[in-house]
C-alpha atoms as a PDB file:
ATOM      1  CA  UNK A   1      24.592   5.722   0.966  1.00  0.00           C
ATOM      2  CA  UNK A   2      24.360   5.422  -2.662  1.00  0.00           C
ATOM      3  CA  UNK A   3      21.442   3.928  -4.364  1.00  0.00           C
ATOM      4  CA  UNK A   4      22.647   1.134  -7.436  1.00  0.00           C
ATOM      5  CA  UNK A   5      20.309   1.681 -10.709  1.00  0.00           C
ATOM      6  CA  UNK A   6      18.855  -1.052 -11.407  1.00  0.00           C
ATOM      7  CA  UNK A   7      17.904   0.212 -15.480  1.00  0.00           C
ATOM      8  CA  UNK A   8      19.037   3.088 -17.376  1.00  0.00           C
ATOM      9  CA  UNK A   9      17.932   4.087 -20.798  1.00  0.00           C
ATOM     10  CA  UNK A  10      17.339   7.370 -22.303  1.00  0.00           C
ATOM     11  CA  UNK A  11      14.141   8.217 -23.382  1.00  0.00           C
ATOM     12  CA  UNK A  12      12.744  11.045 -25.717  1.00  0.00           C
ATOM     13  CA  UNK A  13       9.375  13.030 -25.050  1.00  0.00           C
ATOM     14  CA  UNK A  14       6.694  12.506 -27.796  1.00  0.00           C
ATOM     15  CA  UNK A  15       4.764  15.653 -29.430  1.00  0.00           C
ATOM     16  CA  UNK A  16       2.115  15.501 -26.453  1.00  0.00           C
ATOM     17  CA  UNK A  17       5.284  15.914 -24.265  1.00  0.00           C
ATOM     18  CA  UNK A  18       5.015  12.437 -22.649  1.00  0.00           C
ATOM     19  CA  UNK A  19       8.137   9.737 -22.154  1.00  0.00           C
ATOM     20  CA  UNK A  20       7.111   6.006 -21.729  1.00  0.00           C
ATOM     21  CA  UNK A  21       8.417   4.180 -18.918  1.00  0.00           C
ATOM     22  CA  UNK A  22       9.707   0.401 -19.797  1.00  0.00           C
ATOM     23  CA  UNK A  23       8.380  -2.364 -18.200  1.00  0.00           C
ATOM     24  CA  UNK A  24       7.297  -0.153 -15.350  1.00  0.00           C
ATOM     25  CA  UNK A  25       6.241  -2.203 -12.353  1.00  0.00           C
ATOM     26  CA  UNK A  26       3.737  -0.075 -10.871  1.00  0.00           C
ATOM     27  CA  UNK A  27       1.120   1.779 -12.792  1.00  0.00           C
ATOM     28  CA  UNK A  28       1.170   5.451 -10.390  1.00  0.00           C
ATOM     29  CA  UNK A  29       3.891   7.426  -9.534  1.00  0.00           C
ATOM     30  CA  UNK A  30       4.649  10.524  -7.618  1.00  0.00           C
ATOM     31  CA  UNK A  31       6.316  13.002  -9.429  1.00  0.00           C
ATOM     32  CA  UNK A  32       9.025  15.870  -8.429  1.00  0.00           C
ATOM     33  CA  UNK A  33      10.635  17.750 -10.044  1.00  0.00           C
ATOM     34  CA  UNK A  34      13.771  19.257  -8.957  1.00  0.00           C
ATOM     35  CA  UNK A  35      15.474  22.798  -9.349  1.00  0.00           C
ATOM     36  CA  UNK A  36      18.297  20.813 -10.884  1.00  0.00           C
ATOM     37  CA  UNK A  37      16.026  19.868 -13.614  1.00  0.00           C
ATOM     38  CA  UNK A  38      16.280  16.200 -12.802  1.00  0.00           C
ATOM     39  CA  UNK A  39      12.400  14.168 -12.669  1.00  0.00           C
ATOM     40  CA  UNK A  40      12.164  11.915  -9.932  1.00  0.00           C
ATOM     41  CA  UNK A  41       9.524   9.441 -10.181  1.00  0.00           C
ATOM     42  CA  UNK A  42       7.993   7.382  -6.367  1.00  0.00           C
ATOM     43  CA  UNK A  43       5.807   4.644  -7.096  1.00  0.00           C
ATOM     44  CA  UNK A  44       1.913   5.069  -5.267  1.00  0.00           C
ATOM     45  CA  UNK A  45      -0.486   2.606  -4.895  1.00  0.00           C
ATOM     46  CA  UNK A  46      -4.215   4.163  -4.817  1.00  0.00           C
ATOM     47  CA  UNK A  47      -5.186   1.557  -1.596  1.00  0.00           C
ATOM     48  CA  UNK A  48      -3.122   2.070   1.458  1.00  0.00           C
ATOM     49  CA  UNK A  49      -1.703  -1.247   1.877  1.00  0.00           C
ATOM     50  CA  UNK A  50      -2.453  -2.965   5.184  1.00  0.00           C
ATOM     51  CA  UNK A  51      -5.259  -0.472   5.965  1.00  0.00           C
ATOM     52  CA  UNK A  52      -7.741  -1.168   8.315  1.00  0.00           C
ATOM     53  CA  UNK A  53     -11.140   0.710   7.794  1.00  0.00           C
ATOM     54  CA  UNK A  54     -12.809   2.787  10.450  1.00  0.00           C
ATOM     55  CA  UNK A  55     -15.698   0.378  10.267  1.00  0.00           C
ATOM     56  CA  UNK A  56     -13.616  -2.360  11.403  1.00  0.00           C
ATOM     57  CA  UNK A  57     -12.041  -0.386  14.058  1.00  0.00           C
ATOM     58  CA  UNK A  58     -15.015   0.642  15.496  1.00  0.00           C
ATOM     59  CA  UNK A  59     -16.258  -3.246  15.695  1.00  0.00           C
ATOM     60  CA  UNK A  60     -12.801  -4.442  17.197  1.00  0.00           C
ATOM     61  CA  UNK A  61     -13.382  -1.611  19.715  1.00  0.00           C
ATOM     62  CA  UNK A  62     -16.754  -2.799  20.820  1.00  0.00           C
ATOM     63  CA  UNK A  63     -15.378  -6.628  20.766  1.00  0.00           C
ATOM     64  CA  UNK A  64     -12.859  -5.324  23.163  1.00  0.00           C
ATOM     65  CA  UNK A  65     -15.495  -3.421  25.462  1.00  0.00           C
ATOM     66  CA  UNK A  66     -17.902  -6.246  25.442  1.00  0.00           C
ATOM     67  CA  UNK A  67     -15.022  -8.800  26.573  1.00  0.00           C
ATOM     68  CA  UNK A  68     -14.369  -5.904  29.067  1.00  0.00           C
ATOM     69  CA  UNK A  69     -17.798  -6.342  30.605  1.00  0.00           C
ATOM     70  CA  UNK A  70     -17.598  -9.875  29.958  1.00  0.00           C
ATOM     71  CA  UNK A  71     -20.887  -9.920  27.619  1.00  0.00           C
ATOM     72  CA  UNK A  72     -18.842 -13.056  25.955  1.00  0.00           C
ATOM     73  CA  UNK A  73     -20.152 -16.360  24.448  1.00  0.00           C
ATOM     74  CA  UNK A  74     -18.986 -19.218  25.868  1.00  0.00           C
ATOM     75  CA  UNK A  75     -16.360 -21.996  24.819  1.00  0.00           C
ATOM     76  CA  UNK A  76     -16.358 -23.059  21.673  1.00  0.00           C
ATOM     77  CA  UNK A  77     -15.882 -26.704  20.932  1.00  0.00           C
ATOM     78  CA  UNK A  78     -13.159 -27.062  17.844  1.00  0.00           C
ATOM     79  CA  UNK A  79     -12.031 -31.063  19.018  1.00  0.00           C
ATOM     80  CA  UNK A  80     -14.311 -32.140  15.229  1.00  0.00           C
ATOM     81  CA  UNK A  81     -11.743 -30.119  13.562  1.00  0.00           C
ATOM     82  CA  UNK A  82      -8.581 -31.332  15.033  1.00  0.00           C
ATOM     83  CA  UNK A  83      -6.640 -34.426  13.611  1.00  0.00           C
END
């Protein structure tokens, strides 16, 4: 399957040997380059997106063991909240 470019331009390194990347939408990218000579350029984001910390984890996992053992509060009443 063949991707469809969305922008071309051509760019030109500057003395420091750097190109600029038009309205880029991400601020990090992967870079590889290939035996081909051809750049390719993966956007990153520094946060894994959707992440759930080991902290959390460990708290869901005691939730879970103390509903297990049924150490569990008991009803709440919500019926002020409703319309």
């Amino acid at each position: 399957m063949t991707e469809i470019s969305v922008r071309e331009y051509d760019a030109k390194l500057d003395s420091k040997k750097r190109i600029t990347l038009r309205n880029a939408v991400f601020d990090y990218f992967h870079v590889s380059e290939l035996e081909d000579g051809r750049i390719l350029l993966e956007p990153r984001e520094l946060v894994k997106p959707f992440s759930v910390s080991a902290n959390t984890l460990s708290m869901m996992d005691q939730a879970v063991e103390n509903m297990k053992n049924n150490k569990v509060s008991g009803k709440l009443d919500l019926s002020e909240f409703e319309d």
